[in-house]
PDB file of N, CA and C in Angstrom:
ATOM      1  N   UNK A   1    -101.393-222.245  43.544  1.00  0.00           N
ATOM      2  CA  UNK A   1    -100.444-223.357  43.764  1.00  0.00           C
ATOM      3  C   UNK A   1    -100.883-224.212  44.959  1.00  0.00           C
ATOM      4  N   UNK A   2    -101.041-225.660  44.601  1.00  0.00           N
ATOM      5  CA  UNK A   2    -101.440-226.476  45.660  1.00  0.00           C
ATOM      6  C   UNK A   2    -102.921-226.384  46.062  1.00  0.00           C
ATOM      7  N   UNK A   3    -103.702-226.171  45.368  1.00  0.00           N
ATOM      8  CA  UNK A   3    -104.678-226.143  45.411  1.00  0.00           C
ATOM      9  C   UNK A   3    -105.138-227.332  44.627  1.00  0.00           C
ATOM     10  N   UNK A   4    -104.638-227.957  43.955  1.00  0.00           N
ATOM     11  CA  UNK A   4    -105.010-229.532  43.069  1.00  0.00           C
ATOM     12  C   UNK A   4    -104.464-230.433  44.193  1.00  0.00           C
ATOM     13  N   UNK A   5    -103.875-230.312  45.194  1.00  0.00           N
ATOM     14  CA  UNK A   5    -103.229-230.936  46.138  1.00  0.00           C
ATOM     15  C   UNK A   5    -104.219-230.851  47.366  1.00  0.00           C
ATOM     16  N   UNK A   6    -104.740-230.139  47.649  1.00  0.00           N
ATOM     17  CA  UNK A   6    -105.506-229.876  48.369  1.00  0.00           C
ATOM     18  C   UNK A   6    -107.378-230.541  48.460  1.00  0.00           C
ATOM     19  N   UNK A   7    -107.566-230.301  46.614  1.00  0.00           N
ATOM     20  CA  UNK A   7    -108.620-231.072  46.264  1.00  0.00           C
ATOM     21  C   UNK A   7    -108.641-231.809  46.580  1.00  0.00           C
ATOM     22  N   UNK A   8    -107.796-232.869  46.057  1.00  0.00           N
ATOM     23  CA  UNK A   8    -107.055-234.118  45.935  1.00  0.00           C
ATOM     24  C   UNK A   8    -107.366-234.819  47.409  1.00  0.00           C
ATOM     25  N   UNK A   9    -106.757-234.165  48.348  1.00  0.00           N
ATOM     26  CA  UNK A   9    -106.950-234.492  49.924  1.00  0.00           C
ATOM     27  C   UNK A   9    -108.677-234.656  50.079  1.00  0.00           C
ATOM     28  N   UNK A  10    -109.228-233.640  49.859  1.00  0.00           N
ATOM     29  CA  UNK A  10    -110.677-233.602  50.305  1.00  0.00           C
ATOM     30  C   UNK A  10    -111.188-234.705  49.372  1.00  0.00           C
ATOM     31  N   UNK A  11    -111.118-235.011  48.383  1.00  0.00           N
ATOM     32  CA  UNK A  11    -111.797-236.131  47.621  1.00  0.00           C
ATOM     33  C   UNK A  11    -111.602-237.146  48.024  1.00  0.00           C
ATOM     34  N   UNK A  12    -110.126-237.390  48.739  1.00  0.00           N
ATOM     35  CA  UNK A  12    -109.859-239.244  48.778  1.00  0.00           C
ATOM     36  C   UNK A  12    -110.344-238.957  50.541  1.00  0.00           C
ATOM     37  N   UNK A  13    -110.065-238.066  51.468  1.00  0.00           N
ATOM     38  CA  UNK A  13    -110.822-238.210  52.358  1.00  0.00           C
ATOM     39  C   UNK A  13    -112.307-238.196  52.796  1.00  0.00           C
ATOM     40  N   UNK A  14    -113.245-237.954  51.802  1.00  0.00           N
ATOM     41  CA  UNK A  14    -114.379-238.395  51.744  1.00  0.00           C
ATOM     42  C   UNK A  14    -114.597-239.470  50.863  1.00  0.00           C
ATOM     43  N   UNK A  15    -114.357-240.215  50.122  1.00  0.00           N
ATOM     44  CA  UNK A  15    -114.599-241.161  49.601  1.00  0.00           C
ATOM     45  C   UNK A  15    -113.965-242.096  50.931  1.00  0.00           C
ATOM     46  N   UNK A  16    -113.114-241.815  51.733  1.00  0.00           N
ATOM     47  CA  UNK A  16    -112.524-242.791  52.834  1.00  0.00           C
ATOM     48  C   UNK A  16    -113.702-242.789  53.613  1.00  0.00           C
ATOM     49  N   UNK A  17    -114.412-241.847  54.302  1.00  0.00           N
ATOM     50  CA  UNK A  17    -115.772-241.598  54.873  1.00  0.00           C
ATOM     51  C   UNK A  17    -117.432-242.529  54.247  1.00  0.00           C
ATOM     52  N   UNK A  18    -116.943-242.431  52.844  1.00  0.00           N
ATOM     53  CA  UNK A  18    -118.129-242.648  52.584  1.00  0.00           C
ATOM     54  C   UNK A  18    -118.135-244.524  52.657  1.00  0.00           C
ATOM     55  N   UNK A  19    -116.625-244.531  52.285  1.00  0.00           N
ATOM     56  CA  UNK A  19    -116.763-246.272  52.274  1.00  0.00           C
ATOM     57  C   UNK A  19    -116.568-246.613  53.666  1.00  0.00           C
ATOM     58  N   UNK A  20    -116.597-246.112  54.477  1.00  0.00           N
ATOM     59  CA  UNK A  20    -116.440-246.460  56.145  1.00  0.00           C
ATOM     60  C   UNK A  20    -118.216-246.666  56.328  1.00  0.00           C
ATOM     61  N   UNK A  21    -118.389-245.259  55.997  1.00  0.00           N
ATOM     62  CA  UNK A  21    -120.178-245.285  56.331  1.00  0.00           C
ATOM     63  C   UNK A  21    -120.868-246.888  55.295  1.00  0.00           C
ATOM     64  N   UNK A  22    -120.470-246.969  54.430  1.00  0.00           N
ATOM     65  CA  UNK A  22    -120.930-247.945  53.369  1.00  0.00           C
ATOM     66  C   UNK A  22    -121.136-249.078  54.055  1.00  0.00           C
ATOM     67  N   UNK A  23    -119.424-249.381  54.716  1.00  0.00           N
ATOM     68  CA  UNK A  23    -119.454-250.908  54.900  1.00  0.00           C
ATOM     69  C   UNK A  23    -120.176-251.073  56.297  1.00  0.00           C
ATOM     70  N   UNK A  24    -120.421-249.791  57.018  1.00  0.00           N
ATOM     71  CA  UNK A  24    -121.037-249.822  58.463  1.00  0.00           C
ATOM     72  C   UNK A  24    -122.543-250.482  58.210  1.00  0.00           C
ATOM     73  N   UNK A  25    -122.839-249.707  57.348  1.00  0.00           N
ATOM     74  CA  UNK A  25    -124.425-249.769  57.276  1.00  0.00           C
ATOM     75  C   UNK A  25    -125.048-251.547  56.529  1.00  0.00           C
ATOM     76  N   UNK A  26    -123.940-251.737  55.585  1.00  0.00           N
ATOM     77  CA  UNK A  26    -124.059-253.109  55.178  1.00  0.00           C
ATOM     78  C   UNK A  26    -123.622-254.444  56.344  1.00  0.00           C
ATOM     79  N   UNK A  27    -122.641-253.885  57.189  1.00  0.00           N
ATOM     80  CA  UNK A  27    -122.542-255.256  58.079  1.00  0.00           C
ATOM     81  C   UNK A  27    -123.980-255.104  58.960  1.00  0.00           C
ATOM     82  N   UNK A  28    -124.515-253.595  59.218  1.00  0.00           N
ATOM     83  CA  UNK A  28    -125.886-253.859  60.189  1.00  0.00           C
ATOM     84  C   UNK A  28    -127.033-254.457  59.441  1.00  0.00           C
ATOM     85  N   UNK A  29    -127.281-254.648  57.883  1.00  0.00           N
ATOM     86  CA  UNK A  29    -127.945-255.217  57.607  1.00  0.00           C
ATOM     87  C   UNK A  29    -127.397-256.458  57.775  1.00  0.00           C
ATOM     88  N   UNK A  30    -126.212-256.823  57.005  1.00  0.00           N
ATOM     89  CA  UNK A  30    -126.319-258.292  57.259  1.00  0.00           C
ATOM     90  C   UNK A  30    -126.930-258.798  58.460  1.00  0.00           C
ATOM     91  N   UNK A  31    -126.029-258.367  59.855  1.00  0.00           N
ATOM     92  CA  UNK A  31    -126.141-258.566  61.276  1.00  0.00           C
ATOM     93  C   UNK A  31    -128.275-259.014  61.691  1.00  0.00           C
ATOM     94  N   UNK A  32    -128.650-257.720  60.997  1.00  0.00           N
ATOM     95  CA  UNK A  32    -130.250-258.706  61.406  1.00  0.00           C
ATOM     96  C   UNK A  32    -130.505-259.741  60.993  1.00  0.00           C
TER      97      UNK A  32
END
């Protein structure tokens, strides 16, 4: 029990990570 709840957490908090890292790395390209 709560373990689909739990997934759930870890998936949307790395996809929150990954689009943080995403848009980091794309404004430093733009930026050169």
């Amino acid at each position: 029990m709560g373990g689909e709840i739990l997934i759930a957490g870890v998936v949307s908090f790395t996809l929150i990570l990954l689009g943080l890292f995403l848009g980091f790395i794309l404004l430093k390209v733009q930026g050169e």
